[in-house]
N, C-alpha and C. Protein backbone atom coordinates (compact mmCIF):
# COMPACT_ATOMS: atom_id res chain seq x y z
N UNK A 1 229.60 112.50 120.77
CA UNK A 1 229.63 113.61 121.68
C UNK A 1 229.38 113.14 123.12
N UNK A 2 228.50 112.32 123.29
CA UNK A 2 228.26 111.82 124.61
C UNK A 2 228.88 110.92 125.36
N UNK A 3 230.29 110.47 124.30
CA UNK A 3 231.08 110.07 124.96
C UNK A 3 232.43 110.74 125.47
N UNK A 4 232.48 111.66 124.73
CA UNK A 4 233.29 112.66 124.51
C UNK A 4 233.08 113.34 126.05
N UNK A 5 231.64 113.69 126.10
CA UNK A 5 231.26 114.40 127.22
C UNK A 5 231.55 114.11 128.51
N UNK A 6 231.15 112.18 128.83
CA UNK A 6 231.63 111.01 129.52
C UNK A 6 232.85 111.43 129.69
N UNK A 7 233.57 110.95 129.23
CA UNK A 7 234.77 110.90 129.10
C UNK A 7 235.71 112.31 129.92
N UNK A 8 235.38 113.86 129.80
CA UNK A 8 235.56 114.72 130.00
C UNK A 8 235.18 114.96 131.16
N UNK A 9 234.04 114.36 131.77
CA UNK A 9 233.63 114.47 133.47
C UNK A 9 234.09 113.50 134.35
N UNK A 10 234.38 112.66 133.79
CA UNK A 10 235.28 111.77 134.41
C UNK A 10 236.28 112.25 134.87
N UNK A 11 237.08 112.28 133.82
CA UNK A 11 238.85 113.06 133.84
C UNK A 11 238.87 114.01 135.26
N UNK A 12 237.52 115.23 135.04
CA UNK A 12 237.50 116.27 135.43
C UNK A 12 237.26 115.98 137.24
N UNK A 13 236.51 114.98 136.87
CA UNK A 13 236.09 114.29 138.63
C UNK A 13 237.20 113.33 139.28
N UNK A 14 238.49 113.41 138.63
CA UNK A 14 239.71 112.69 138.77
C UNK A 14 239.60 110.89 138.48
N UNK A 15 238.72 111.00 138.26
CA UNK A 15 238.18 109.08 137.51
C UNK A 15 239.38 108.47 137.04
N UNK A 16 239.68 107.29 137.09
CA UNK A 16 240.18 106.93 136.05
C UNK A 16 239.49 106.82 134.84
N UNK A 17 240.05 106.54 133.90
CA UNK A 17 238.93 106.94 132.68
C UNK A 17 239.54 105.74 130.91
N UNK A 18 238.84 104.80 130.77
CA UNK A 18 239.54 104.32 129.76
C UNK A 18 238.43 103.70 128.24
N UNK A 19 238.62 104.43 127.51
CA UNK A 19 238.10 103.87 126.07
C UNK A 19 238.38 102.65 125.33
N UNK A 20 238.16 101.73 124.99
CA UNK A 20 238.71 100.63 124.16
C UNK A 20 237.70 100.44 123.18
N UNK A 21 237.87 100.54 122.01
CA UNK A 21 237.25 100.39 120.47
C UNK A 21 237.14 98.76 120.42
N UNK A 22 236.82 98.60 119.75
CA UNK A 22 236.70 97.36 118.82
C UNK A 22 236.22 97.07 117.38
N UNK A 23 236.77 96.39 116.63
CA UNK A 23 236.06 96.53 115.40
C UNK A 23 236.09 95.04 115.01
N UNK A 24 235.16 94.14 115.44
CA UNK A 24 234.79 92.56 115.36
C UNK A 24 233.93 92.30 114.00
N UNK A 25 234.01 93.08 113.04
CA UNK A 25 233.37 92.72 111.71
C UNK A 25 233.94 91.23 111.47
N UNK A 26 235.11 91.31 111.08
CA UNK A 26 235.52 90.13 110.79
C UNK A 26 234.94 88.82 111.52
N UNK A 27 235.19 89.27 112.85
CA UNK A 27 235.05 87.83 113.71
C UNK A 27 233.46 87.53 113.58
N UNK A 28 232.25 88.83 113.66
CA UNK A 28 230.97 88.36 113.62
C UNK A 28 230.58 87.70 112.08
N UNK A 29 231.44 87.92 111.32
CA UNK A 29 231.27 87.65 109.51
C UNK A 29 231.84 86.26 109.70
N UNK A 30 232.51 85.46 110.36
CA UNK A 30 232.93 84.36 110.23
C UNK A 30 232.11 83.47 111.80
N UNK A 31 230.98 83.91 112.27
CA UNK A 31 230.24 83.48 112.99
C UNK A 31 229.13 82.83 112.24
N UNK A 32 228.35 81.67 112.40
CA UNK A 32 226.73 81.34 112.10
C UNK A 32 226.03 82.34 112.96
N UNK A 33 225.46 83.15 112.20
CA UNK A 33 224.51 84.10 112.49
C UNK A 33 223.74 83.16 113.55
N UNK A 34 222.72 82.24 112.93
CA UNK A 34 221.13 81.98 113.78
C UNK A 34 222.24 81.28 115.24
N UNK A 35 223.64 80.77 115.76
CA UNK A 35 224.21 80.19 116.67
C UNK A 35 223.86 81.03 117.55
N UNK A 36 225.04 82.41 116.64
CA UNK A 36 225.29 83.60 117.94
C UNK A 36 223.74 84.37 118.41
N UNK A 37 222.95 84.31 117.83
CA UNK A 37 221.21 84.75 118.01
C UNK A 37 221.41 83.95 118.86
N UNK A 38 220.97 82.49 119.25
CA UNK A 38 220.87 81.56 119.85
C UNK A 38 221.28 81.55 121.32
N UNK A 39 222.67 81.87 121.26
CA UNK A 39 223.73 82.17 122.43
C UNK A 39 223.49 83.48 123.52
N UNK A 40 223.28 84.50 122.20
CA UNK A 40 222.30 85.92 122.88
C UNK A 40 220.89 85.44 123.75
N UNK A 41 220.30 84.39 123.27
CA UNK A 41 219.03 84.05 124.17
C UNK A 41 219.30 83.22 125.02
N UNK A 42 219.90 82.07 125.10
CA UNK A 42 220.46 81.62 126.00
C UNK A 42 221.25 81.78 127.13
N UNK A 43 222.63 82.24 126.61
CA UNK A 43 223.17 82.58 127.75
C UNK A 43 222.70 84.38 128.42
N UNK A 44 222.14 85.45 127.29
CA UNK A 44 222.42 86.66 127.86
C UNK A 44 220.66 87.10 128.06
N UNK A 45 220.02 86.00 127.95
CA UNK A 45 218.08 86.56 128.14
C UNK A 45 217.56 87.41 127.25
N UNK A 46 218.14 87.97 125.98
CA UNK A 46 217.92 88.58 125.04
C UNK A 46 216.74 88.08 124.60
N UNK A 47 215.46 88.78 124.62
CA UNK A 47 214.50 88.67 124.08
C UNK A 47 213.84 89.30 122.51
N UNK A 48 212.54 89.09 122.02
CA UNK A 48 212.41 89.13 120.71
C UNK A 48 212.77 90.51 120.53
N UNK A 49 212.40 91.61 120.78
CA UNK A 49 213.29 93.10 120.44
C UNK A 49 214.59 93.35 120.09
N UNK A 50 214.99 92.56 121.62
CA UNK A 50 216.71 92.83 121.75
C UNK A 50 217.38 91.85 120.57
N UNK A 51 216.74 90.29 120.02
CA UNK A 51 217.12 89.51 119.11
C UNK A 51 216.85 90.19 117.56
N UNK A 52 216.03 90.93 117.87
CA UNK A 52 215.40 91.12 116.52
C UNK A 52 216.48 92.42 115.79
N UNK A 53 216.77 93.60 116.95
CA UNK A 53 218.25 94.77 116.56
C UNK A 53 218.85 93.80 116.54
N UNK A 54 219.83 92.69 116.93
CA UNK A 54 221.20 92.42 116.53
C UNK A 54 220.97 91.83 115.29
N UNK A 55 219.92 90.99 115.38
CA UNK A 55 219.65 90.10 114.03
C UNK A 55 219.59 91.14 112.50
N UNK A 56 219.11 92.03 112.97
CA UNK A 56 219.22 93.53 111.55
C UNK A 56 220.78 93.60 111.75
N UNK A 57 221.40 93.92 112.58
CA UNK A 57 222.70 94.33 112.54
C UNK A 57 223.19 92.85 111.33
N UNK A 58 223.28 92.09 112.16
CA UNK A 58 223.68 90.82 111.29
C UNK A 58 223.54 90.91 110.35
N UNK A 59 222.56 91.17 110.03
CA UNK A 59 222.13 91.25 107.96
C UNK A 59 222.44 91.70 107.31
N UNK A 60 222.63 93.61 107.94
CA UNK A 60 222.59 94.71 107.27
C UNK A 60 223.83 94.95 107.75
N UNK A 61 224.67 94.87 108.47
CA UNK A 61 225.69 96.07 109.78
C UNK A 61 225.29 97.54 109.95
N UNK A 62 223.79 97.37 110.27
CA UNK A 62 224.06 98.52 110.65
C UNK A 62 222.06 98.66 111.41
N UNK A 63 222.27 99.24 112.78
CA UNK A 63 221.19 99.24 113.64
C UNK A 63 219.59 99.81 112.76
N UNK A 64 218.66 99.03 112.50
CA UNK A 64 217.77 99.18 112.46
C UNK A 64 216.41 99.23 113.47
N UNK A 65 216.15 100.51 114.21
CA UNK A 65 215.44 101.02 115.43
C UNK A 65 214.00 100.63 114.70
């Protein structure tokens, strides 16, 4: 909905306005998990919180708050 919403005030405020999906299961399933963790702290400063949600994602696919 809240993108939906986004999306709709944009338009409405003459925005350009563009969505792009992705669905990278595959590509993160054929990654070394502990690398791409690694890469998240390195290159993007991802700390133990922010490592710790993707790392559930990794395990599980699916966000554990």
């Amino acid at each position: 909905m809240k993108v939906h919403s986004d999306i709709a005030e944009a338009l409405g405020e003459g925005t350009m306005t563009a969505l792009i999906m992705l669905d990278l299961t595959a590509a993160v399933d054929a990654i070394d998990h502990p690398i791409l963790l690694k890469h998240f702290e390195s290159s993007f400063g991802f700390k133990e919180n922010a490592l710790a949600l993707v790392n559930s994602y990794l395990r599980d696919s699916v966000f554990q708050w």
